[in-house]
C-alpha atoms as a PDB file:
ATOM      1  CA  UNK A   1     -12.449  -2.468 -11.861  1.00  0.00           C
ATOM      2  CA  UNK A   2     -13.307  -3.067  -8.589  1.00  0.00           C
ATOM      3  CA  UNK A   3     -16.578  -2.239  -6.654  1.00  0.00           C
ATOM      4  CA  UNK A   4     -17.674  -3.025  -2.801  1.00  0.00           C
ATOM      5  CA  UNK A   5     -20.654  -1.818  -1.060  1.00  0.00           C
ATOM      6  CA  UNK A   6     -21.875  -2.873   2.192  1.00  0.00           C
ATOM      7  CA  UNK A   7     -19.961  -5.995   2.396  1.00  0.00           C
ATOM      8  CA  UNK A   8     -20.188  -7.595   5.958  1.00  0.00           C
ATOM      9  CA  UNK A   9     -19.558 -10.785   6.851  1.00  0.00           C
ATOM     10  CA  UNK A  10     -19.921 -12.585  10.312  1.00  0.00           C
ATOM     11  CA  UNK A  11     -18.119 -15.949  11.937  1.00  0.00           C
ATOM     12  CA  UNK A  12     -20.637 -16.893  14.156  1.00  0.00           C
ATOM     13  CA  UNK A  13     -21.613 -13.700  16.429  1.00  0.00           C
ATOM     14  CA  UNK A  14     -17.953 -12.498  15.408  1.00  0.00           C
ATOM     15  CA  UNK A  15     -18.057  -9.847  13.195  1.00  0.00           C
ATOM     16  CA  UNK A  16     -15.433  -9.674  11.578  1.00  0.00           C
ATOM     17  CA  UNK A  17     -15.579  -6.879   8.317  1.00  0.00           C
ATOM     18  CA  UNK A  18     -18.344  -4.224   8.503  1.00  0.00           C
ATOM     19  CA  UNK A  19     -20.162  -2.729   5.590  1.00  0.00           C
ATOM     20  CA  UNK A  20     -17.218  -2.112   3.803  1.00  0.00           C
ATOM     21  CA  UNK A  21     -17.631   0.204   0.973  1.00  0.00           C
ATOM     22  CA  UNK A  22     -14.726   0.350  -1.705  1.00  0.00           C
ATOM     23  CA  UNK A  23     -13.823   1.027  -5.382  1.00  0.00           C
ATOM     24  CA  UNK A  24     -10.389   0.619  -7.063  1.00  0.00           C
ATOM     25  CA  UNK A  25     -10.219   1.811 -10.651  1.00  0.00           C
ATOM     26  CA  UNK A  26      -8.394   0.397 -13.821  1.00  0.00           C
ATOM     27  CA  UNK A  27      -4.455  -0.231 -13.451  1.00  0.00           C
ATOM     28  CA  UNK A  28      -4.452   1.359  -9.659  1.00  0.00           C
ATOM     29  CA  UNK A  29      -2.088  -0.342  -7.197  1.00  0.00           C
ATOM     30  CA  UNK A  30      -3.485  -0.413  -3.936  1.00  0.00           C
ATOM     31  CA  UNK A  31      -3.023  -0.928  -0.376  1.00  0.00           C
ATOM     32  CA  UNK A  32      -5.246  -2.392   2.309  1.00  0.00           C
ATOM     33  CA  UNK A  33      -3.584  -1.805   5.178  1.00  0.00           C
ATOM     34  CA  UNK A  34      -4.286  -2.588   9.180  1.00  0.00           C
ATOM     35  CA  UNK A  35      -3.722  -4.739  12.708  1.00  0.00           C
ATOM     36  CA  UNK A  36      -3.712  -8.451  12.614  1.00  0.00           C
ATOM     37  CA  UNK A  37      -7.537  -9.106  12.422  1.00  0.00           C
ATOM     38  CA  UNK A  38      -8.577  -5.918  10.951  1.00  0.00           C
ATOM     39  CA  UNK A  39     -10.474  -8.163   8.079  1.00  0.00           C
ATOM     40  CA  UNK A  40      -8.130  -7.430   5.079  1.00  0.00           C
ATOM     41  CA  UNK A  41      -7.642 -11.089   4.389  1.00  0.00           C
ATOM     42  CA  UNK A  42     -11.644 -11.979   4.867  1.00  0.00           C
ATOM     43  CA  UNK A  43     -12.396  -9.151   2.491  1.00  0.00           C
ATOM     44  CA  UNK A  44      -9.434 -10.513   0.283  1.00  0.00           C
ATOM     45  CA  UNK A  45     -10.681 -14.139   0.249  1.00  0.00           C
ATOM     46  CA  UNK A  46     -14.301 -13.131  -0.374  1.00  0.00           C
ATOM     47  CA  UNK A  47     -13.286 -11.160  -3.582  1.00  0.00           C
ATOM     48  CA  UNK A  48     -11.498 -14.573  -4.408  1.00  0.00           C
ATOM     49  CA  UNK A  49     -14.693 -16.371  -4.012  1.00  0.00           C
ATOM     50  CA  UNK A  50     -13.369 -18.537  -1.299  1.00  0.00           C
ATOM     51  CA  UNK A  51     -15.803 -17.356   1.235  1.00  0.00           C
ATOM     52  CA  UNK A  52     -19.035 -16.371   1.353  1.00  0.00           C
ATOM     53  CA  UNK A  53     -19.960 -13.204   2.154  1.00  0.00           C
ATOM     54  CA  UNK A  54     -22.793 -12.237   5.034  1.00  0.00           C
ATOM     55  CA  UNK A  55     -23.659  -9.586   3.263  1.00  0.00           C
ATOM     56  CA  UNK A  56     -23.113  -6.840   1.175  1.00  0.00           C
ATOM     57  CA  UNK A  57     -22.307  -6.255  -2.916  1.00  0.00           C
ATOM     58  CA  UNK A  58     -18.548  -7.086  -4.844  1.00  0.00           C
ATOM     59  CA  UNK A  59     -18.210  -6.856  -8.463  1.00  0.00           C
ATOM     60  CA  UNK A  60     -14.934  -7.144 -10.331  1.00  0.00           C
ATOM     61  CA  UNK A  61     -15.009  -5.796 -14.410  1.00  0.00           C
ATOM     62  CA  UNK A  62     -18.839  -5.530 -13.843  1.00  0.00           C
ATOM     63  CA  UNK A  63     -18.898  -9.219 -12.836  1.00  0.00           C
ATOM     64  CA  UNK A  64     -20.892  -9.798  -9.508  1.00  0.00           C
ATOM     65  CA  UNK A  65     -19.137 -11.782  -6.816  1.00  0.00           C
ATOM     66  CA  UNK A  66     -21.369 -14.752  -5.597  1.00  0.00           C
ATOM     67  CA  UNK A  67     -23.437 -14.917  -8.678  1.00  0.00           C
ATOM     68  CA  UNK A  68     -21.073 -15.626 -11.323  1.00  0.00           C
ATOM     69  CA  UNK A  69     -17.995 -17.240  -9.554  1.00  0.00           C
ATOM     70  CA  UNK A  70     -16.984 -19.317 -12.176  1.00  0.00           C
ATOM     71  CA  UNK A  71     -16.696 -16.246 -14.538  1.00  0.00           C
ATOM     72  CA  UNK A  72     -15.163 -13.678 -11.231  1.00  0.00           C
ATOM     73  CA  UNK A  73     -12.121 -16.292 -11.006  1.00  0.00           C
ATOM     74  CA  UNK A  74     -11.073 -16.022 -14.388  1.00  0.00           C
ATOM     75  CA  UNK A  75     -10.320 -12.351 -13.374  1.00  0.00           C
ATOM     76  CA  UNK A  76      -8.672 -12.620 -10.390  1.00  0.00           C
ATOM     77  CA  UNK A  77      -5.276 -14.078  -9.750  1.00  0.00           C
ATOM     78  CA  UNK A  78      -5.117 -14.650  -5.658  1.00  0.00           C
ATOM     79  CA  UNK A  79      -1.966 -14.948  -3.620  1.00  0.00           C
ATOM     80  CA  UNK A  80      -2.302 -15.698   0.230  1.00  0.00           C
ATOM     81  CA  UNK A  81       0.029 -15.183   2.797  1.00  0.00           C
ATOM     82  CA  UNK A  82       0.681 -18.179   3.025  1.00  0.00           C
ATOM     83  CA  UNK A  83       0.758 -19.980  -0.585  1.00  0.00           C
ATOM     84  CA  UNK A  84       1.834 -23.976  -0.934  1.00  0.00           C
ATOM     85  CA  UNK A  85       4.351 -25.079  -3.399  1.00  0.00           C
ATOM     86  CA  UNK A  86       5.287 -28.852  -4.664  1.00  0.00           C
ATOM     87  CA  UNK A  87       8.371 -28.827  -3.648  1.00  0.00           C
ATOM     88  CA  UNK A  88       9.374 -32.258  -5.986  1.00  0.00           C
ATOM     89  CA  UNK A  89       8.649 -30.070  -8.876  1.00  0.00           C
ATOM     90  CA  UNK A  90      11.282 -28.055 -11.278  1.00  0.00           C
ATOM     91  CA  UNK A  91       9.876 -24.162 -11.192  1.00  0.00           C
ATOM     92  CA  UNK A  92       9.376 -24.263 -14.800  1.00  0.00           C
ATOM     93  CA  UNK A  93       7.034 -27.668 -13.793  1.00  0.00           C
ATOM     94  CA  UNK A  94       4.957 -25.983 -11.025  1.00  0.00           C
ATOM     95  CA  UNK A  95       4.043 -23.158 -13.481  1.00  0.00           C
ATOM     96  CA  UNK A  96       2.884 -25.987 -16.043  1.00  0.00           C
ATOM     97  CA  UNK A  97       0.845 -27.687 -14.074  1.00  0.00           C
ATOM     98  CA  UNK A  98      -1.237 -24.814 -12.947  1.00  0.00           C
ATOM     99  CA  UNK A  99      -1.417 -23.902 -16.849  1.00  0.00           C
ATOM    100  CA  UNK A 100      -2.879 -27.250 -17.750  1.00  0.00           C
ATOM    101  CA  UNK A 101      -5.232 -27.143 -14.614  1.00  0.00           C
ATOM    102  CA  UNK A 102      -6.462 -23.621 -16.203  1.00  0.00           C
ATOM    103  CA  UNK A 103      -6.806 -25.080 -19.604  1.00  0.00           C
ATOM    104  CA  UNK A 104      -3.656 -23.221 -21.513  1.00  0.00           C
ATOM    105  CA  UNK A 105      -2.464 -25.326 -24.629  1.00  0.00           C
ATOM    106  CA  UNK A 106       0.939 -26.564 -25.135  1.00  0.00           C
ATOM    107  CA  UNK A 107       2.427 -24.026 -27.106  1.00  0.00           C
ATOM    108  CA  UNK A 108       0.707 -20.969 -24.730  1.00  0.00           C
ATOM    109  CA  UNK A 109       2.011 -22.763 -21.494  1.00  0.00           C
ATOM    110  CA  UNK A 110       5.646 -23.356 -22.610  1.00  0.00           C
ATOM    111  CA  UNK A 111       5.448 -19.430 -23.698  1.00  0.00           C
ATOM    112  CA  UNK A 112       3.695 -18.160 -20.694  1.00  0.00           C
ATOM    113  CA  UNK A 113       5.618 -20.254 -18.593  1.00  0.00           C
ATOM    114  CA  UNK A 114       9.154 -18.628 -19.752  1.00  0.00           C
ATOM    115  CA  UNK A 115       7.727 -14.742 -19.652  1.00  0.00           C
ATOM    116  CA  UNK A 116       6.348 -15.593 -15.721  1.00  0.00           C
ATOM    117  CA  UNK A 117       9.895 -16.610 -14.589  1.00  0.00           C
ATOM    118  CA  UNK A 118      10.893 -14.043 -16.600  1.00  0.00           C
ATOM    119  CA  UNK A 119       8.844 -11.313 -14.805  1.00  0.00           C
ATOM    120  CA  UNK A 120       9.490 -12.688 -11.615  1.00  0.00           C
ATOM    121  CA  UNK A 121      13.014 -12.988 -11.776  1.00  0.00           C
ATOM    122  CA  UNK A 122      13.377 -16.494 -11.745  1.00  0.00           C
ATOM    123  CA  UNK A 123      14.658 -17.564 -15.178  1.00  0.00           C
ATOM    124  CA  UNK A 124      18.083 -19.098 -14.080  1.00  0.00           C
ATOM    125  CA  UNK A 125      16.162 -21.108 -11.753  1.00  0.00           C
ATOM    126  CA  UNK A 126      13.630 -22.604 -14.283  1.00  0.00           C
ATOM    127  CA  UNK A 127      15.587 -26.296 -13.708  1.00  0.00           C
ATOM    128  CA  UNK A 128      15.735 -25.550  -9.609  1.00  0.00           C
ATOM    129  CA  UNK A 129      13.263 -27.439  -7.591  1.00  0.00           C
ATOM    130  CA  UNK A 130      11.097 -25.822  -5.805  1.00  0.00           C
ATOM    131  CA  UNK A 131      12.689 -26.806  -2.489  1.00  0.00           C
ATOM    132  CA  UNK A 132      15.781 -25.429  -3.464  1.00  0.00           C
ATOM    133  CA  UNK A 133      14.004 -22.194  -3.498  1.00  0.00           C
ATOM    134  CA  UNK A 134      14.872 -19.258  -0.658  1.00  0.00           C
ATOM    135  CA  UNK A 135      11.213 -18.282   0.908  1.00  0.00           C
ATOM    136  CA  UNK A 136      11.550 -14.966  -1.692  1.00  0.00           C
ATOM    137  CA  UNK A 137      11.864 -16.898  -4.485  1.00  0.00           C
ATOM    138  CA  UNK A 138       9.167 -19.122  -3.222  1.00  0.00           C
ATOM    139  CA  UNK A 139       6.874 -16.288  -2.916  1.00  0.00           C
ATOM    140  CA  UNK A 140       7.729 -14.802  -6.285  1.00  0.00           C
ATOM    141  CA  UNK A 141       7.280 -18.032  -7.864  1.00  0.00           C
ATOM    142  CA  UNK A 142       3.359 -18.027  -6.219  1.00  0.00           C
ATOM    143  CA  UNK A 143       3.401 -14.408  -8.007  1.00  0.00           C
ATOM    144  CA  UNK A 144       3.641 -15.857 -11.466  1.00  0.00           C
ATOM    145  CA  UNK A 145       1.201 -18.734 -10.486  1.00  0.00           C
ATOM    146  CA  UNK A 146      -1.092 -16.181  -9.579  1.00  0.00           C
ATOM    147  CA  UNK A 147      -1.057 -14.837 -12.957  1.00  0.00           C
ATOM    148  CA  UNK A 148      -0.800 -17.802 -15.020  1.00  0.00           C
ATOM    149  CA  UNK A 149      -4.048 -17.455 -16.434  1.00  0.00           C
ATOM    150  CA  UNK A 150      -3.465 -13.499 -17.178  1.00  0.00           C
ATOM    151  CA  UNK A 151      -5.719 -12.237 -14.315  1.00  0.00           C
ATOM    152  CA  UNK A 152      -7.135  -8.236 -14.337  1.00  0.00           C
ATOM    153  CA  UNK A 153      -7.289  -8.116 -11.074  1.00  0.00           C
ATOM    154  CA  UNK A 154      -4.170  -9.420  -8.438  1.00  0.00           C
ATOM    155  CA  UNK A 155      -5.232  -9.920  -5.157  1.00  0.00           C
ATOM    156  CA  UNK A 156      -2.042 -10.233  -3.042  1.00  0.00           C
ATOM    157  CA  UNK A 157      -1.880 -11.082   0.592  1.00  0.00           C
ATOM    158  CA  UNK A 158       0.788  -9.987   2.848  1.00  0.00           C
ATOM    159  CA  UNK A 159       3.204 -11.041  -0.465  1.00  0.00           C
ATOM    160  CA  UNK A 160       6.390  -9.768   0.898  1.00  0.00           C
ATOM    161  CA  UNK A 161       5.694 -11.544   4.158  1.00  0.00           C
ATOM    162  CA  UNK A 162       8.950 -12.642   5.748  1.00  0.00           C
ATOM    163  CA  UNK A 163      11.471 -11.679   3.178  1.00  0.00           C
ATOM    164  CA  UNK A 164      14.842  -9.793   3.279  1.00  0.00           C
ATOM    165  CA  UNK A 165      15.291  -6.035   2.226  1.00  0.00           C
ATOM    166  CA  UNK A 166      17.231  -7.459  -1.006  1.00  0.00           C
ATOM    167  CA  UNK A 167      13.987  -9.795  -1.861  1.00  0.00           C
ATOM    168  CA  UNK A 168      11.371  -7.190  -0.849  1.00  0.00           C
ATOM    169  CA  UNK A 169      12.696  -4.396  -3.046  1.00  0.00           C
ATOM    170  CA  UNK A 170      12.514  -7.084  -5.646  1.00  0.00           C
ATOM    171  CA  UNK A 171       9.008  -7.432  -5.152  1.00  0.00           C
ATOM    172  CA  UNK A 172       8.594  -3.902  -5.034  1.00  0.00           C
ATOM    173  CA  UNK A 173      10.142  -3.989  -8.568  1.00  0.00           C
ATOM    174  CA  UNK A 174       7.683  -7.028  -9.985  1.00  0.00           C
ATOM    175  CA  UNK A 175       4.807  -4.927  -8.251  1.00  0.00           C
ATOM    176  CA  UNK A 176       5.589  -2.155 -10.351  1.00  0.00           C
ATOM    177  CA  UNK A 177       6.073  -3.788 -13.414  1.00  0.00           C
ATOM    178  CA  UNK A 178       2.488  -5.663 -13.307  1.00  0.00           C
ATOM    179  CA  UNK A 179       1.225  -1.827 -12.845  1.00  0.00           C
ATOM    180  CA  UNK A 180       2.920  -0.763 -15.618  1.00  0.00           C
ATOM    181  CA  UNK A 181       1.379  -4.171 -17.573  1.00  0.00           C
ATOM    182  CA  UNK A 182      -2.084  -2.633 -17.036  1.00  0.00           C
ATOM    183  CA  UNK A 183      -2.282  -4.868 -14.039  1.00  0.00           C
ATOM    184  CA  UNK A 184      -4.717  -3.860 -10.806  1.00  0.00           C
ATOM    185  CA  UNK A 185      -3.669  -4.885  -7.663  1.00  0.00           C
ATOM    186  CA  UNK A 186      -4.711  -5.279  -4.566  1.00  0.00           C
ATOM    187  CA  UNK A 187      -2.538  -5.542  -2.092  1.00  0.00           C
ATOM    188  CA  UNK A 188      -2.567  -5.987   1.822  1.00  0.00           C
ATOM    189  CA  UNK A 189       0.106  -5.249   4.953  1.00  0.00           C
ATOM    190  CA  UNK A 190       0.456  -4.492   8.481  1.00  0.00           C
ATOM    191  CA  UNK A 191       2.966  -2.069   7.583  1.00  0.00           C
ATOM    192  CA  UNK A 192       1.945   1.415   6.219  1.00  0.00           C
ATOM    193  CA  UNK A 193       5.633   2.385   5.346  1.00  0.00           C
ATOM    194  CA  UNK A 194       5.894  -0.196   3.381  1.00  0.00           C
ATOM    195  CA  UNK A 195       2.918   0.356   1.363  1.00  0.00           C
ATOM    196  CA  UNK A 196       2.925   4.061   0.713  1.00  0.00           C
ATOM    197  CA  UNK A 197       6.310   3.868  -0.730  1.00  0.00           C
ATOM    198  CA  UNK A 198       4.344   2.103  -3.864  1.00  0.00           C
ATOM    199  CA  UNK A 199       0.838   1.823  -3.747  1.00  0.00           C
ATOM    200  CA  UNK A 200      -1.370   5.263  -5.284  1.00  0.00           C
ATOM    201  CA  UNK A 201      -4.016   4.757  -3.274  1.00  0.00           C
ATOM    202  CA  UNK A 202      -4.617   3.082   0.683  1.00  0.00           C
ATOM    203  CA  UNK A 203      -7.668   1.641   2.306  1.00  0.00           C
ATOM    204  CA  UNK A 204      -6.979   1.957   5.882  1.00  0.00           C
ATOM    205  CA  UNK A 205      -8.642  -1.109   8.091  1.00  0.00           C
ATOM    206  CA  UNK A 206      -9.587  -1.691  11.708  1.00  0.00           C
ATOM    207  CA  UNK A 207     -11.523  -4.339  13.890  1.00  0.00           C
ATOM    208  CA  UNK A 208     -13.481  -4.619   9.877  1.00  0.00           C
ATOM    209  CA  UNK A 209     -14.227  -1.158   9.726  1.00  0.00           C
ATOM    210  CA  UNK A 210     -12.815   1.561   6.908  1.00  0.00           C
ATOM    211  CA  UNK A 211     -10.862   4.386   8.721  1.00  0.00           C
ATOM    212  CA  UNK A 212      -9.228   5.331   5.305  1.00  0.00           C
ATOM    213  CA  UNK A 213      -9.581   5.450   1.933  1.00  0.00           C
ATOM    214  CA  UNK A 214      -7.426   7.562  -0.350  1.00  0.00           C
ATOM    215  CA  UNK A 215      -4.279   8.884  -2.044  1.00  0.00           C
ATOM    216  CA  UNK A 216      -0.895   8.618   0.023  1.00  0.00           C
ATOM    217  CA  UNK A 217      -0.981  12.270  -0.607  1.00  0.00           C
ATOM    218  CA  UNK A 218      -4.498  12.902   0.869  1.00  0.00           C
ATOM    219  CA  UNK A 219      -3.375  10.501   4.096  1.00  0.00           C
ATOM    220  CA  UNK A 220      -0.477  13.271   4.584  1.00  0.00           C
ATOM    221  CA  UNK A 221      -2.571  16.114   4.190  1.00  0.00           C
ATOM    222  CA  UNK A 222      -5.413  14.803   6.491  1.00  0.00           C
ATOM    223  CA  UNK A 223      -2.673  13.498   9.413  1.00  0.00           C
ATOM    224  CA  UNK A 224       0.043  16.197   8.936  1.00  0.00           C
ATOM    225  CA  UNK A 225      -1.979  19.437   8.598  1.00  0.00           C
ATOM    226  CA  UNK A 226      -1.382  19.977  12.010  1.00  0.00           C
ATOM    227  CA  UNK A 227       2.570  18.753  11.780  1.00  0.00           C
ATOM    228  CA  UNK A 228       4.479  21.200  12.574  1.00  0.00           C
ATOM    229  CA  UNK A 229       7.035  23.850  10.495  1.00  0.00           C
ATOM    230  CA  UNK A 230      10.767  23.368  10.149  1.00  0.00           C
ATOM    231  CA  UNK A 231      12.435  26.330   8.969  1.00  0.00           C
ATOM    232  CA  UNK A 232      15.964  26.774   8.586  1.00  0.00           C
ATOM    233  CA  UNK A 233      18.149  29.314   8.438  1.00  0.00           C
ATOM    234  CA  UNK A 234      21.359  29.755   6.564  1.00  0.00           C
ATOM    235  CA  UNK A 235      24.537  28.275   8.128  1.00  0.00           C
ATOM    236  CA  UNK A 236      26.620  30.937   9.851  1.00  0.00           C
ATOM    237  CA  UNK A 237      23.643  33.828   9.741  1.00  0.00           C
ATOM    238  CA  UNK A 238      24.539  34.133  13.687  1.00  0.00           C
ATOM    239  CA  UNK A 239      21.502  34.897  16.140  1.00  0.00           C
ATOM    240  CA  UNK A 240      19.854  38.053  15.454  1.00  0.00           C
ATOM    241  CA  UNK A 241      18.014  36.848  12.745  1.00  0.00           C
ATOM    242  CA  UNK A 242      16.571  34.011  14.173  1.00  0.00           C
ATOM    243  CA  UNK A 243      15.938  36.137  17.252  1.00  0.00           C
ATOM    244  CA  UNK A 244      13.980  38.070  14.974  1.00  0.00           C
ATOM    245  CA  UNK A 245      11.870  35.846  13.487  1.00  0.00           C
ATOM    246  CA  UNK A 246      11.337  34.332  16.596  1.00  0.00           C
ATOM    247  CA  UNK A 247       9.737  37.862  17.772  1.00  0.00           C
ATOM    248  CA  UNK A 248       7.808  38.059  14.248  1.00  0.00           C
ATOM    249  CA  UNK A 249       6.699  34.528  15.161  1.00  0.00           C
ATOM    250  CA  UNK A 250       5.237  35.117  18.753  1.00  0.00           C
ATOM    251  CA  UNK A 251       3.350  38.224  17.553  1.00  0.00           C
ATOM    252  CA  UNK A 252       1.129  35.878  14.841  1.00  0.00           C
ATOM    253  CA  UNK A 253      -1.728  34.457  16.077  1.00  0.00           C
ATOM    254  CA  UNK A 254      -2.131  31.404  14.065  1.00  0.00           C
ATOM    255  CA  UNK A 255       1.427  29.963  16.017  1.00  0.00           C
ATOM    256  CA  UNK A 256       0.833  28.009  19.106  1.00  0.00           C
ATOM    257  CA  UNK A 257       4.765  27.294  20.353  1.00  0.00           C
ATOM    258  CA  UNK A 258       8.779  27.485  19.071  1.00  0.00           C
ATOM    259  CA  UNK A 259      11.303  25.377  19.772  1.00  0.00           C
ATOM    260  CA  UNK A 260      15.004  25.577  18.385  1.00  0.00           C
ATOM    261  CA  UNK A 261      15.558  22.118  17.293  1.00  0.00           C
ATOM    262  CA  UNK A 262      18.846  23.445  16.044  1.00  0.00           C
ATOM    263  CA  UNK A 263      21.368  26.551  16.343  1.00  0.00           C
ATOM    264  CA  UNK A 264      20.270  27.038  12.594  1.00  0.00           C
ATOM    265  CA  UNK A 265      16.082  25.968  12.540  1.00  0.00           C
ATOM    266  CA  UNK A 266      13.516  26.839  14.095  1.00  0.00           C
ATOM    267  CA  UNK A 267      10.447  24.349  14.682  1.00  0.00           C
ATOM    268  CA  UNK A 268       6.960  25.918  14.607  1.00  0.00           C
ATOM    269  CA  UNK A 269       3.123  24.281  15.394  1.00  0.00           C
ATOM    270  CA  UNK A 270       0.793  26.088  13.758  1.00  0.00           C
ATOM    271  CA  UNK A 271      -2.927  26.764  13.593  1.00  0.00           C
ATOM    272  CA  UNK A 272      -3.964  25.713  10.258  1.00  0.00           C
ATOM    273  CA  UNK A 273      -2.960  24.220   6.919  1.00  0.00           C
ATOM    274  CA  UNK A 274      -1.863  25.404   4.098  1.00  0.00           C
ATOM    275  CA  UNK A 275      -3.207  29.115   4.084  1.00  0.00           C
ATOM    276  CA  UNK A 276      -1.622  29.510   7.700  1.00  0.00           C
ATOM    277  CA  UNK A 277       1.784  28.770   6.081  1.00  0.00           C
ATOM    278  CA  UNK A 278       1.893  30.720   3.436  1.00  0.00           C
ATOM    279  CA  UNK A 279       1.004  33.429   5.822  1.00  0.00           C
ATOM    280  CA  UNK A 280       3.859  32.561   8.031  1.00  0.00           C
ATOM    281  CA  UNK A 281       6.055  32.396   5.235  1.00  0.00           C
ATOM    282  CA  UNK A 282       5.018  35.806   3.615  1.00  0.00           C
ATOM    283  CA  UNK A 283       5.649  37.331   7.148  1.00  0.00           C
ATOM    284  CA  UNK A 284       9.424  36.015   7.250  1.00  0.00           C
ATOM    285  CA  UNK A 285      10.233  36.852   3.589  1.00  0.00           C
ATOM    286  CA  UNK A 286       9.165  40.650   3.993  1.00  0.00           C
ATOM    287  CA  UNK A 287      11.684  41.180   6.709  1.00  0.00           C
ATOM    288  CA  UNK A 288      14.570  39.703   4.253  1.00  0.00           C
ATOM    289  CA  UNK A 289      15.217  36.811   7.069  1.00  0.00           C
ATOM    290  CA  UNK A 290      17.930  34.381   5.649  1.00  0.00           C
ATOM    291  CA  UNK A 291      15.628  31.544   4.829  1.00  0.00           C
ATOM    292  CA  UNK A 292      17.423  28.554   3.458  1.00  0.00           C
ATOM    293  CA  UNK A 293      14.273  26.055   3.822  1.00  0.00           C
ATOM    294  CA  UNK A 294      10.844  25.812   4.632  1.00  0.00           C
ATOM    295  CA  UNK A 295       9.003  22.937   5.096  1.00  0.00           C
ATOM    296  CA  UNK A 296       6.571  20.499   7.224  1.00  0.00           C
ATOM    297  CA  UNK A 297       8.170  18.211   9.215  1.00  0.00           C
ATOM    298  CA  UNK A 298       8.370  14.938   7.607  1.00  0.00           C
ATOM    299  CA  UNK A 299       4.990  12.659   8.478  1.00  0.00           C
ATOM    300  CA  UNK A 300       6.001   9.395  10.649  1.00  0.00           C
ATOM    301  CA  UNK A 301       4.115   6.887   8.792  1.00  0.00           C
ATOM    302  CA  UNK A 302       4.206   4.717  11.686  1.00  0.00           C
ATOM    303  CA  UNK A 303       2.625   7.264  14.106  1.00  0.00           C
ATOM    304  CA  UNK A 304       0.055   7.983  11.867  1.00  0.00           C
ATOM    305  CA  UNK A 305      -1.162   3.975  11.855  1.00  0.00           C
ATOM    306  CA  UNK A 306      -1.202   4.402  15.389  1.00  0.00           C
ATOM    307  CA  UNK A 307      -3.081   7.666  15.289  1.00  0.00           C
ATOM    308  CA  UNK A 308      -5.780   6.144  12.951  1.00  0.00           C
ATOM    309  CA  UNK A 309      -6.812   3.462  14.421  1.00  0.00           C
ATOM    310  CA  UNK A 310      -6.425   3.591  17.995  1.00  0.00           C
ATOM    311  CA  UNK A 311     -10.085   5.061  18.078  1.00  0.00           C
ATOM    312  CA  UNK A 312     -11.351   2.709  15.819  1.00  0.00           C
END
């Protein structure tokens, strides 16, 4: 669906995204993540076709961006972070207008317009003016403007921006529902929590250069190989056996340090992924050791952001 290579693009001697190089495939949901001026909202409005790029090759649906604009916006449906509304207009109104400026007939907009608030939650407010709106209804009303024109590709900027917990699990709802549609989006934050909870795949940005691209899963594996092991023991198993594993534990060479994080668990850094826990594993389980769980310790999604791009 969507294809980048090289694309760069300079504000005056500033540059401000370098060679980017990206593809998102067919009905994917994902993240572009980073700092405040990391260049996910340049890249954004060049895919858009609001700005030009310095360089560098987009296409969307085999449409190139910059040589067939008129054609690459009937694709996209773009959402900044920071989206104007009329605010004299009923919600049903807004959605109407933008239907007529994209051509729709009658018939079309009056249906469209009901299955947008619809989607976006916002059918008991289709008589509500648009001032009346809280800022998450706002927002999810620029959602279904966005894809008024039945867009493949949603290009979503920071669109849970200032809303509640109650209003951003909404969003997190409608996101999933457009996915489920067929829908690919493209979404940016700040916040990596927040996107790996819903997006399958993350693009990791800093000071306009790619640190990440991948699976949630893949992030995990590349930042928490080295996490370490949390292995608990059943409750009221007393000492020895923990004593002994501890022994078993100092004797392997792929463990670099125990701590007892707990009277009952045991937390252990390893050497090594996968492999050297299964090894670790097989080692406790042939002495009968009361094992009630074995696991790595859960990744902090918020250290990791740290971790990736403080050497960017």
């Amino acid at each position: 669906m969507l294809k980048i290579e090289g694309l760069t693009r300079y504000y005056g001697n500033f540059l401000a995204l370098d060679h980017l190089n990206l593809s998102i495939g067919d009905g994917e949901l994902h993240g572009f993540v980073g700092p405040n001026g990391a260049g996910k909202t340049t890249t954004m409005r060049i895919l858009a076709t609001l700005l030009p790029a310095s360089s560098g090759y987009a296409e969307i649906d085999g449409v190139v961006i910059g040589k067939d604009n008129r054609k690459a916006r009937t694709l996209v449906g773009y959402m900044p972070d920071f989206f104007g509304v009329y605010d004299n207009l009923k919600s049903w109104e807004y959605l109407d207008f933008y239907a007529r400026c994209y051509g729709i007939r009658k018939k079309d907009r009056q249906r469209m317009t009901e299955q947008l608030l619809e989607l976006v939650g916002l059918t008991d407010k289709r008589e509500a003016y648009v001032n009346s709106l809280s800022r998450g209804m706002k927002q999810r009303l620029c959602l279904a403007h966005a894809l008024i024109h039945d867009p493949k590709l949603l290009i979503l900027d920071e669109p849970a921006s200032g809303m509640d917990p109650r209003a951003r699990a909404e969003m997190k709802g409608i996101l999933r529902s457009l996915k489920d549609m067929g829908k690919t989006v493209l979404i940016s934050s700040h916040i990596l929590p927040e996107l790996s909870e819903m997006c399958d795949s993350l693009t990791i940005l800093d000071h306009g250069k790619l640190i990440f691209s991948g699976t949630v899963e893949a992030l995990a594996l590349k930042m928490n190989g080295d996490a370490p092991l949390d292995i608990r023991f059943t409750s009221g198993c007393g000492e020895r056996p923990i004593d002994r594993a501890v022994t078993l534990l100092k004797e392997n060479p792929l463990v670099l340090g125990i701590t007892q994080e707990e009277p009952n668990m045991l937390r252990v850094r390893l050497h090594g992924e996968e492999a050297a826990c299964a090894d670790v594993l097989r080692m406790l389980m042939r002495e009968e050791l009361p094992i009630a769980d074995f696991h790595r310790a859960p990744m902090n999604l918020e250290k990791v952001f740290m971790e990736v791009t403080q050497n960017a």
